[in-house]
PDB file of N, CA and C in Angstrom:
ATOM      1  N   UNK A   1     -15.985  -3.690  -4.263  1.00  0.00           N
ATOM      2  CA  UNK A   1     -15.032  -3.661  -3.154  1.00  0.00           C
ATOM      3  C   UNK A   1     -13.733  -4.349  -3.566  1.00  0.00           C
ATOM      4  N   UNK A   2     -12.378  -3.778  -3.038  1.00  0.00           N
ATOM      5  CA  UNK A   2     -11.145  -4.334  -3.599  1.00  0.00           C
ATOM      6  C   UNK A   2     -10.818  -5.443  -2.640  1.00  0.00           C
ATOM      7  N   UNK A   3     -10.388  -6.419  -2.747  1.00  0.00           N
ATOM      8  CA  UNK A   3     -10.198  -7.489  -2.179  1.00  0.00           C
ATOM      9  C   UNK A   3      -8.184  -7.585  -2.038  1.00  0.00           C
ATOM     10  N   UNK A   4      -7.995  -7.760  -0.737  1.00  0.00           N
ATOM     11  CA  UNK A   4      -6.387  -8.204  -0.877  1.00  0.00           C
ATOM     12  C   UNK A   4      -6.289  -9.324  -0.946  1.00  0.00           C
ATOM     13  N   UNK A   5      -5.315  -9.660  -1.997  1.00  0.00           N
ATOM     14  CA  UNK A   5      -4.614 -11.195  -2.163  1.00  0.00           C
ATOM     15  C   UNK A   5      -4.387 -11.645  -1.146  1.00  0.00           C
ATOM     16  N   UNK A   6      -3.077 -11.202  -0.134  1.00  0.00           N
ATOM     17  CA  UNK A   6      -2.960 -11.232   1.191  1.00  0.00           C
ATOM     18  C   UNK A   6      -2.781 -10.045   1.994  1.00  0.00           C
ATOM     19  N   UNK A   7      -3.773 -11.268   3.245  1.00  0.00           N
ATOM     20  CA  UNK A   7      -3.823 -10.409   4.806  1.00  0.00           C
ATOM     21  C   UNK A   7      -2.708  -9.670   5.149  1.00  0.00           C
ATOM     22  N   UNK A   8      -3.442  -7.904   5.576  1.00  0.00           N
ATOM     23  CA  UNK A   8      -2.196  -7.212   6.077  1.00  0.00           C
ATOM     24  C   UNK A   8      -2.001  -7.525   7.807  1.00  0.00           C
ATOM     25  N   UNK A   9      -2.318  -8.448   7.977  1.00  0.00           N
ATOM     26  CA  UNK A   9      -1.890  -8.517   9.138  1.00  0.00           C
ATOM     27  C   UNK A   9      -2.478  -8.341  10.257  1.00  0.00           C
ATOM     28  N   UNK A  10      -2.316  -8.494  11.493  1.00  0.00           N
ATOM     29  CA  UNK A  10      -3.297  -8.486  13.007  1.00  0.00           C
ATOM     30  C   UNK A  10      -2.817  -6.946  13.527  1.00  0.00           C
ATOM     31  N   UNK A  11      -1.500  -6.514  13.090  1.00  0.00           N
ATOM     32  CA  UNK A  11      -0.819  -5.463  13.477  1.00  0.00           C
ATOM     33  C   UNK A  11      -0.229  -4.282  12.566  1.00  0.00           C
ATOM     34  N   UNK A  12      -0.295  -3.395  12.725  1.00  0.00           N
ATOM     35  CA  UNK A  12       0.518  -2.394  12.352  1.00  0.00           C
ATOM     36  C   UNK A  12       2.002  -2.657  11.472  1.00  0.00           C
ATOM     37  N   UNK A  13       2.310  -3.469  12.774  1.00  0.00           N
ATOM     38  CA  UNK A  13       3.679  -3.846  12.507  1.00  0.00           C
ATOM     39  C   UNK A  13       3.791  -5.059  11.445  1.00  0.00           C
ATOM     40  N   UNK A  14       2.706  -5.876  11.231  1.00  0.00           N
ATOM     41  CA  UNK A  14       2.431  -6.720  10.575  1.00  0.00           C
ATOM     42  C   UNK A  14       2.414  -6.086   9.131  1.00  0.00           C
ATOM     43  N   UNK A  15       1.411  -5.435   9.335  1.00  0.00           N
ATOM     44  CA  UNK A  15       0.918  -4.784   7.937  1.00  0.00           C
ATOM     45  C   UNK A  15       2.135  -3.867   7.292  1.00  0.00           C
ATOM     46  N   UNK A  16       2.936  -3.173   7.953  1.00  0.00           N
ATOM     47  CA  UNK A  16       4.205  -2.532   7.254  1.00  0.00           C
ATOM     48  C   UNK A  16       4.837  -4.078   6.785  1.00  0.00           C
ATOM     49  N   UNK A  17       5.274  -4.789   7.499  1.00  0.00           N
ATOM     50  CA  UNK A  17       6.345  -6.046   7.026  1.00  0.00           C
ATOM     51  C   UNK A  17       5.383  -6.456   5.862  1.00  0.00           C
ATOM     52  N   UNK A  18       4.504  -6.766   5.674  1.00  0.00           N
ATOM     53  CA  UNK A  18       3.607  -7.155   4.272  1.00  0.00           C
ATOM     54  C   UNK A  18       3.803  -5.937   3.055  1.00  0.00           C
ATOM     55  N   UNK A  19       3.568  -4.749   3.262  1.00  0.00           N
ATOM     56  CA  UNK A  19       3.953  -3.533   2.224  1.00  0.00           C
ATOM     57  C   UNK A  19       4.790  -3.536   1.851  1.00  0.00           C
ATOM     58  N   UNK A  20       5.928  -3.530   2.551  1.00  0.00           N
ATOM     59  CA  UNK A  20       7.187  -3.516   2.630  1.00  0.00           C
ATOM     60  C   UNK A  20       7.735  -4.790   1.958  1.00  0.00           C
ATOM     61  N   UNK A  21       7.419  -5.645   2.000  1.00  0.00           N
ATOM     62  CA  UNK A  21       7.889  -7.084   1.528  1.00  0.00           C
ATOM     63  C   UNK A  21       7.232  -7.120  -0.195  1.00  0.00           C
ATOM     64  N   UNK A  22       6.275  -6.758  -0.207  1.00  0.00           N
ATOM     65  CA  UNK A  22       5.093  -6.656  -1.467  1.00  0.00           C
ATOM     66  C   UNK A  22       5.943  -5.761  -2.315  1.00  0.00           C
ATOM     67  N   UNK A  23       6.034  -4.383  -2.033  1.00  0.00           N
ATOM     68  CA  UNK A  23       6.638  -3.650  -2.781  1.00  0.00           C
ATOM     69  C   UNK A  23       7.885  -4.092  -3.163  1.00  0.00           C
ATOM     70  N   UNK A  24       8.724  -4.215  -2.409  1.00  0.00           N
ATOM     71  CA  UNK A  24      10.025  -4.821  -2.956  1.00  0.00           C
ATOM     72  C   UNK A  24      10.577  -5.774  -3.377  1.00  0.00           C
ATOM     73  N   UNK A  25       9.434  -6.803  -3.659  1.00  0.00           N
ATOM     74  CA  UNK A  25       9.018  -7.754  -4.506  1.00  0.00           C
ATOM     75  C   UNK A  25       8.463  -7.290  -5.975  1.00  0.00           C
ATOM     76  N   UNK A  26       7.581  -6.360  -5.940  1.00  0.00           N
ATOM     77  CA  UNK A  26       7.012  -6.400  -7.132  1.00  0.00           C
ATOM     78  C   UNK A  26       6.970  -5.259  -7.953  1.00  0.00           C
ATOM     79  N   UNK A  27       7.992  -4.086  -7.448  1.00  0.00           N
ATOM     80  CA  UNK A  27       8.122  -2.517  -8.111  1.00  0.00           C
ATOM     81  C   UNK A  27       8.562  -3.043  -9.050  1.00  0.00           C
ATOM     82  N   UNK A  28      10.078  -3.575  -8.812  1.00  0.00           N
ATOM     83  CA  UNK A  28      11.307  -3.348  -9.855  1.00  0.00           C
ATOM     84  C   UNK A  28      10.500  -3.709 -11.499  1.00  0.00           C
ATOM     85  N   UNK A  29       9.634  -4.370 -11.392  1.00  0.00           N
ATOM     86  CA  UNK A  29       9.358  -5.048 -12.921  1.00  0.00           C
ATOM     87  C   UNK A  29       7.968  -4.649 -13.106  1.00  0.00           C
ATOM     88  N   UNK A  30       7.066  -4.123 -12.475  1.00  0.00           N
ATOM     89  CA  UNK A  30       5.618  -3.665 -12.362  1.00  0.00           C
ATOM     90  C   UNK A  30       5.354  -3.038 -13.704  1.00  0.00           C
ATOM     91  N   UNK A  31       6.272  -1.746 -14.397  1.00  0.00           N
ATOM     92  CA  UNK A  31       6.080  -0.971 -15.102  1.00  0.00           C
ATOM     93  C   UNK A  31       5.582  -1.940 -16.122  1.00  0.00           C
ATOM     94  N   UNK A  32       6.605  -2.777 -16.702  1.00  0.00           N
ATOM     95  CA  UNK A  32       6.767  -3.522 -18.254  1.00  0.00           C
ATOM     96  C   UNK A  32       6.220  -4.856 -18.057  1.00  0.00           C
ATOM     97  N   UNK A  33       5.542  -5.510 -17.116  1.00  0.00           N
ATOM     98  CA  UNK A  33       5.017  -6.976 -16.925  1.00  0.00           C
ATOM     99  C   UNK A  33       3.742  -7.252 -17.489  1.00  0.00           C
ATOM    100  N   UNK A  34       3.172  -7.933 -17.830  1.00  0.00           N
ATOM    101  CA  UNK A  34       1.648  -7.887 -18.157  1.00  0.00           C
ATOM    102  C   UNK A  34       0.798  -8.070 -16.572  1.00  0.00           C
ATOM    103  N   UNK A  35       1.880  -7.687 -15.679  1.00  0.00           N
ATOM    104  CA  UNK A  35       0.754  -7.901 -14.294  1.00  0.00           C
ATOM    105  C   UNK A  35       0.156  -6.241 -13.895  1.00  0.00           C
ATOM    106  N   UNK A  36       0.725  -5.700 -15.029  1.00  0.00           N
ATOM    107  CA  UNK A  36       0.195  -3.896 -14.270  1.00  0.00           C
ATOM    108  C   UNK A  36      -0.976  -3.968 -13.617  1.00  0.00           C
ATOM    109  N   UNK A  37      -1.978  -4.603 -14.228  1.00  0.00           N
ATOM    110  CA  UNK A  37      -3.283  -4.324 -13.650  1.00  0.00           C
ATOM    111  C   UNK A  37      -3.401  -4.854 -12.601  1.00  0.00           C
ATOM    112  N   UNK A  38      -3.046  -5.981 -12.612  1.00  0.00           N
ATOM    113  CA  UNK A  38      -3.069  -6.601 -11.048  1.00  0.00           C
ATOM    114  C   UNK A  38      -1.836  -5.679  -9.650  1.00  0.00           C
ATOM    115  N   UNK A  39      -1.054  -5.518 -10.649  1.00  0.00           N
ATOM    116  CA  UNK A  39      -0.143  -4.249  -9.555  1.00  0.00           C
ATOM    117  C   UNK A  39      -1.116  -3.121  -9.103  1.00  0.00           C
ATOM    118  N   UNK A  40      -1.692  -2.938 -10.116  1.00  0.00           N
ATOM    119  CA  UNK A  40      -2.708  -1.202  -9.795  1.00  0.00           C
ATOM    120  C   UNK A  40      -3.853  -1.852  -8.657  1.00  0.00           C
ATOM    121  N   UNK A  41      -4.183  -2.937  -8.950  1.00  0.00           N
ATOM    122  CA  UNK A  41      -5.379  -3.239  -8.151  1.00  0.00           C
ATOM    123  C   UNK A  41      -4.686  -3.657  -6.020  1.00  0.00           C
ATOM    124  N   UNK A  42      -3.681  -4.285  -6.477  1.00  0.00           N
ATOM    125  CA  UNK A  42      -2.988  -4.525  -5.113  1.00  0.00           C
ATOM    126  C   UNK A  42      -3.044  -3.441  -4.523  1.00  0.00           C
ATOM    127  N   UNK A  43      -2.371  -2.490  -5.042  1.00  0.00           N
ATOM    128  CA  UNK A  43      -1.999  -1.088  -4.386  1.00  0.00           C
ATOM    129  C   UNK A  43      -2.889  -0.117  -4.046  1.00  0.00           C
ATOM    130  N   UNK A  44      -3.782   0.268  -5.152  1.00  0.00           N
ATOM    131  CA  UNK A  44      -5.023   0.419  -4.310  1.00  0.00           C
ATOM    132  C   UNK A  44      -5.489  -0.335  -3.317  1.00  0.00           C
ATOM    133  N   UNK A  45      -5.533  -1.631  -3.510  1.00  0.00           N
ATOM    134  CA  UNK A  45      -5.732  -2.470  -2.368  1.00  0.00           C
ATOM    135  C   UNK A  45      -5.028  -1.684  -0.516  1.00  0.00           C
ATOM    136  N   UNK A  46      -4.170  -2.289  -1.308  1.00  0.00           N
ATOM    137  CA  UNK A  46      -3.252  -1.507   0.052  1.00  0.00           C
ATOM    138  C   UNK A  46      -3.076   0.062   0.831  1.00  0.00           C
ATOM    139  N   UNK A  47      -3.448   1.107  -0.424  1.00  0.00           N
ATOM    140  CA  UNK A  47      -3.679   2.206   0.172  1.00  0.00           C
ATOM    141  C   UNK A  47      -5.339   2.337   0.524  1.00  0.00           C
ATOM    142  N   UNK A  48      -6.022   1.395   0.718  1.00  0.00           N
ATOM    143  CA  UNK A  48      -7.113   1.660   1.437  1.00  0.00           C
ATOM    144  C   UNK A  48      -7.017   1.148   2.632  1.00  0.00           C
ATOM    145  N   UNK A  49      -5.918   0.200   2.843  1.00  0.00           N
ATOM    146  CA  UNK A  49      -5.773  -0.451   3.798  1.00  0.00           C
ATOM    147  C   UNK A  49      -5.242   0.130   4.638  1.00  0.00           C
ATOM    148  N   UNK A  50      -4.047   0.877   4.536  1.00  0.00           N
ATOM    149  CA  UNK A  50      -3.030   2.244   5.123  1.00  0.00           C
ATOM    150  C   UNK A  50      -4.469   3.145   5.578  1.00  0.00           C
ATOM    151  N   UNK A  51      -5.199   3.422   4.778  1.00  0.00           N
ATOM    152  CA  UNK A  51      -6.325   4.756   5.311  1.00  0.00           C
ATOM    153  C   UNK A  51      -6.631   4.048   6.649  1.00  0.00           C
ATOM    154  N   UNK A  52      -7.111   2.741   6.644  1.00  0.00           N
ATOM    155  CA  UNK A  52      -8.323   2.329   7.341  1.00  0.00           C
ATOM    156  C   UNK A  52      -6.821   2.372   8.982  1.00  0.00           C
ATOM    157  N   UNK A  53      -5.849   1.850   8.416  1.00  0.00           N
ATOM    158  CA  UNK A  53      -4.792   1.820   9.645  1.00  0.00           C
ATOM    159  C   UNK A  53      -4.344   2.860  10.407  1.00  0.00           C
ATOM    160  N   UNK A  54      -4.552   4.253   9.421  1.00  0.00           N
ATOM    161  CA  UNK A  54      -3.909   5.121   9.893  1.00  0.00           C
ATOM    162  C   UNK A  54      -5.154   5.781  10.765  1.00  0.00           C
ATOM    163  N   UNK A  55      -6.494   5.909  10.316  1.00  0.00           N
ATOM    164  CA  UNK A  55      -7.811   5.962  10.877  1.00  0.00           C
ATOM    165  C   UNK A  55      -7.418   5.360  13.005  1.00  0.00           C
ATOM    166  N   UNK A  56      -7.506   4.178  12.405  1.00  0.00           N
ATOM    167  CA  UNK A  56      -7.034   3.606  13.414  1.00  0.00           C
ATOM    168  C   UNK A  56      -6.492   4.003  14.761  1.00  0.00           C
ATOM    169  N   UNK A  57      -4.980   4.481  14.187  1.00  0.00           N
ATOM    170  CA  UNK A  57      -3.669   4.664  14.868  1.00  0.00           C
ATOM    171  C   UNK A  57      -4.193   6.314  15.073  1.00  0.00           C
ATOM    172  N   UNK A  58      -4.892   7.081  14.623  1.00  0.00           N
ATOM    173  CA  UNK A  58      -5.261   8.182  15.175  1.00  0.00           C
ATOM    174  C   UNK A  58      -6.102   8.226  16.209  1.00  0.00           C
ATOM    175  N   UNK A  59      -6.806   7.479  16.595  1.00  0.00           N
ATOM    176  CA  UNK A  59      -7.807   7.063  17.357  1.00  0.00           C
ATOM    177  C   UNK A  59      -6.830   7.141  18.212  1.00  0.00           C
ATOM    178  N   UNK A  60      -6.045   6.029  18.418  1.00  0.00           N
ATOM    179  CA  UNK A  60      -5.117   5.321  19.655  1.00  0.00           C
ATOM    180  C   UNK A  60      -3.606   6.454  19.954  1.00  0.00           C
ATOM    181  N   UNK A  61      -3.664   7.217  19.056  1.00  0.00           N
ATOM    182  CA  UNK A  61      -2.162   8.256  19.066  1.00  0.00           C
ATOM    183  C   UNK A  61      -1.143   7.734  19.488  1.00  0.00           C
ATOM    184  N   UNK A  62      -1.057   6.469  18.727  1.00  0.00           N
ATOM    185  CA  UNK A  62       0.074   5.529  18.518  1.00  0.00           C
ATOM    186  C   UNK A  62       1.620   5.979  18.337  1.00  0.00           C
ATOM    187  N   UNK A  63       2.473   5.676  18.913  1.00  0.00           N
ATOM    188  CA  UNK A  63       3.971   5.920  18.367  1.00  0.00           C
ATOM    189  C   UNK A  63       3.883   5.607  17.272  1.00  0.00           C
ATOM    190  N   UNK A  64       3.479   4.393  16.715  1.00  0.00           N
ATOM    191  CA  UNK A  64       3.883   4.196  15.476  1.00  0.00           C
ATOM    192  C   UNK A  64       2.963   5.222  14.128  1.00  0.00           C
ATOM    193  N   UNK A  65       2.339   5.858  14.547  1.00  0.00           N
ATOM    194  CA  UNK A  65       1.809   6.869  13.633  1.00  0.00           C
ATOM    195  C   UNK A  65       2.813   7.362  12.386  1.00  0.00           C
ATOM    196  N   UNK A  66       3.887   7.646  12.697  1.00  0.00           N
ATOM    197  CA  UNK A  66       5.210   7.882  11.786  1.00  0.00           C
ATOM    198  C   UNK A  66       5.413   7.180  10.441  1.00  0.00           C
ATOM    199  N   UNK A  67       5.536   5.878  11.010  1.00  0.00           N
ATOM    200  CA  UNK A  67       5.222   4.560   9.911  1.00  0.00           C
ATOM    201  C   UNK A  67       4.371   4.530   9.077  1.00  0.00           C
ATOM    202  N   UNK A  68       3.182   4.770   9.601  1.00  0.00           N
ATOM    203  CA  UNK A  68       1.418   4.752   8.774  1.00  0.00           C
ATOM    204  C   UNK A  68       1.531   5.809   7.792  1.00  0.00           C
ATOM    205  N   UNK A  69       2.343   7.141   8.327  1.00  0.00           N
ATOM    206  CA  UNK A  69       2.504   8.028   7.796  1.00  0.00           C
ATOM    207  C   UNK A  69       3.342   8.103   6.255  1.00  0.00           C
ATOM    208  N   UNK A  70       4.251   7.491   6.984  1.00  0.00           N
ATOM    209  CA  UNK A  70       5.258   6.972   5.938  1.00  0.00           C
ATOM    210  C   UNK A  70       4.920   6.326   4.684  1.00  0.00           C
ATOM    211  N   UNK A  71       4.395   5.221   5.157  1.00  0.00           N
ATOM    212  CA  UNK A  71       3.738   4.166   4.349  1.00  0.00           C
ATOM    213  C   UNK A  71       2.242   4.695   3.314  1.00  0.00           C
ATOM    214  N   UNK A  72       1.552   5.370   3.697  1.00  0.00           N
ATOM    215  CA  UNK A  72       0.563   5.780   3.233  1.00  0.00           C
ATOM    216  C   UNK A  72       1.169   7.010   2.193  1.00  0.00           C
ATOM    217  N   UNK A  73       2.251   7.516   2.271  1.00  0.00           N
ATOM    218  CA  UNK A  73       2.614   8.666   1.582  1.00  0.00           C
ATOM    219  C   UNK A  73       3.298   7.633   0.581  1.00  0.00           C
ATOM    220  N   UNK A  74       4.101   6.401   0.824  1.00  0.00           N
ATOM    221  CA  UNK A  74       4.917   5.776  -0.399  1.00  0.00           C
ATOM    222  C   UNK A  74       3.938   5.334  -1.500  1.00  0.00           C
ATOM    223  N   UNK A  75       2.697   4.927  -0.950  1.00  0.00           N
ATOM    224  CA  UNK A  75       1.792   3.673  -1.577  1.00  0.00           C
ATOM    225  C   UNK A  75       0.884   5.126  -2.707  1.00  0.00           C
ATOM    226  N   UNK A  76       1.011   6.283  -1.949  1.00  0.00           N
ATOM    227  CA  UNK A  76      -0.095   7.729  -2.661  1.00  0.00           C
ATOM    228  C   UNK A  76       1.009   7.933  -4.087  1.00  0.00           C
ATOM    229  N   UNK A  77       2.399   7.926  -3.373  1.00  0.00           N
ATOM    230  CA  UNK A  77       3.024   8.553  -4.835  1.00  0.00           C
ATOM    231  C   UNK A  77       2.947   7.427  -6.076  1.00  0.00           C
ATOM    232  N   UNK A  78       2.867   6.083  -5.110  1.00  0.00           N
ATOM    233  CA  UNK A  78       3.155   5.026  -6.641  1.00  0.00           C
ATOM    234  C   UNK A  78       1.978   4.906  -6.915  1.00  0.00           C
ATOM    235  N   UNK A  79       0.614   4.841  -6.616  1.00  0.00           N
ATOM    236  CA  UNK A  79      -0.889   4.909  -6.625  1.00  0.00           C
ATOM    237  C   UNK A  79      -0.918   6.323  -7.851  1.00  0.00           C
ATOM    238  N   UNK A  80      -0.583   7.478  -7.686  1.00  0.00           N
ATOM    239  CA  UNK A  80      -0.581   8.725  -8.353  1.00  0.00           C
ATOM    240  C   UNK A  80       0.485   8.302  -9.701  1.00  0.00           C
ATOM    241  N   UNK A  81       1.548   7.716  -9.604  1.00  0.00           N
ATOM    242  CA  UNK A  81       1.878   7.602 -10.853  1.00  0.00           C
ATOM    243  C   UNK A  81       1.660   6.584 -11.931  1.00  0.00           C
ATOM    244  N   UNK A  82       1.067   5.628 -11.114  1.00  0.00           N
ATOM    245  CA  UNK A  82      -0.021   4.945 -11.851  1.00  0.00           C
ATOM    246  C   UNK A  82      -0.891   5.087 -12.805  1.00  0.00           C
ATOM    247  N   UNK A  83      -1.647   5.870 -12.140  1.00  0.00           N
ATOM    248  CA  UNK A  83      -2.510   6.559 -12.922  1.00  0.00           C
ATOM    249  C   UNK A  83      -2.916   7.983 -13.708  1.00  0.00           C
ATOM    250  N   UNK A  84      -1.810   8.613 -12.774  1.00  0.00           N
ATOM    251  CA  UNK A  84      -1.244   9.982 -13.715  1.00  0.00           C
ATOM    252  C   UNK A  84      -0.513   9.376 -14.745  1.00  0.00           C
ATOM    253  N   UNK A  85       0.738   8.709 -14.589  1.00  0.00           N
ATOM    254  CA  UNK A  85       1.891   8.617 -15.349  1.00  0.00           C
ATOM    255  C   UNK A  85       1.489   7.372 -16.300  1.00  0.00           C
ATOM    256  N   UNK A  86       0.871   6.413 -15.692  1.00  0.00           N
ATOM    257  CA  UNK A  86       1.283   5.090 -16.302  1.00  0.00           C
ATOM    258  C   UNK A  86       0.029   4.938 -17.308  1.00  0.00           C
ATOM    259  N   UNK A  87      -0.971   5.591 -16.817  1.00  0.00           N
ATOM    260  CA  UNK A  87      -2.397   5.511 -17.884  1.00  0.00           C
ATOM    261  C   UNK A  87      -2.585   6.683 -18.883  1.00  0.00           C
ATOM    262  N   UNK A  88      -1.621   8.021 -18.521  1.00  0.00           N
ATOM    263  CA  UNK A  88      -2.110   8.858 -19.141  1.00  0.00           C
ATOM    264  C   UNK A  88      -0.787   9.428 -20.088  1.00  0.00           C
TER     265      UNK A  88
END
């Protein structure tokens, strides 16, 4: 089981301000750092976390569905080039 460093939060809204803060903290230099692996593992981290939210927010047919949407599509392309691009 993947474990997050840190809690996404009590909220939705929580959990975007944590992605959002994470990523733009830690893209710019991810490629060339010796932290890749720990980048790959966060992010998976986090796009399981987006599933389990967006799961969620379908249940409830949330306004904020858009966001989840959003967010779960940013975390798939850098998750996919990860491991398409960056391993292979």
């Amino acid at each position: 089981m993947i474990l997050c460093k840190k809690p996404l939060g009590e909220s939705i809204d929580d959990a975007i301000d944590v992605l959002m803060n994470w990523m733009a903290n830690n893209l710019e230099g991810a490629w060339t750092t010796l932290w890749q692996e720990d980048f790959q593992l966060q992010l998976e981290c986090m796009w399981h976390e987006i599933v389990k939210i967006c799961a969620e927010l379908q249940k409830s047919k949330s306004k904020q569905d858009s966001y989840c949407t959003k967010m779960a599509a940013a975390v798939d392309i850098f998750y996919n080039f990860l491991y398409v691009d960056g391993n292979g």
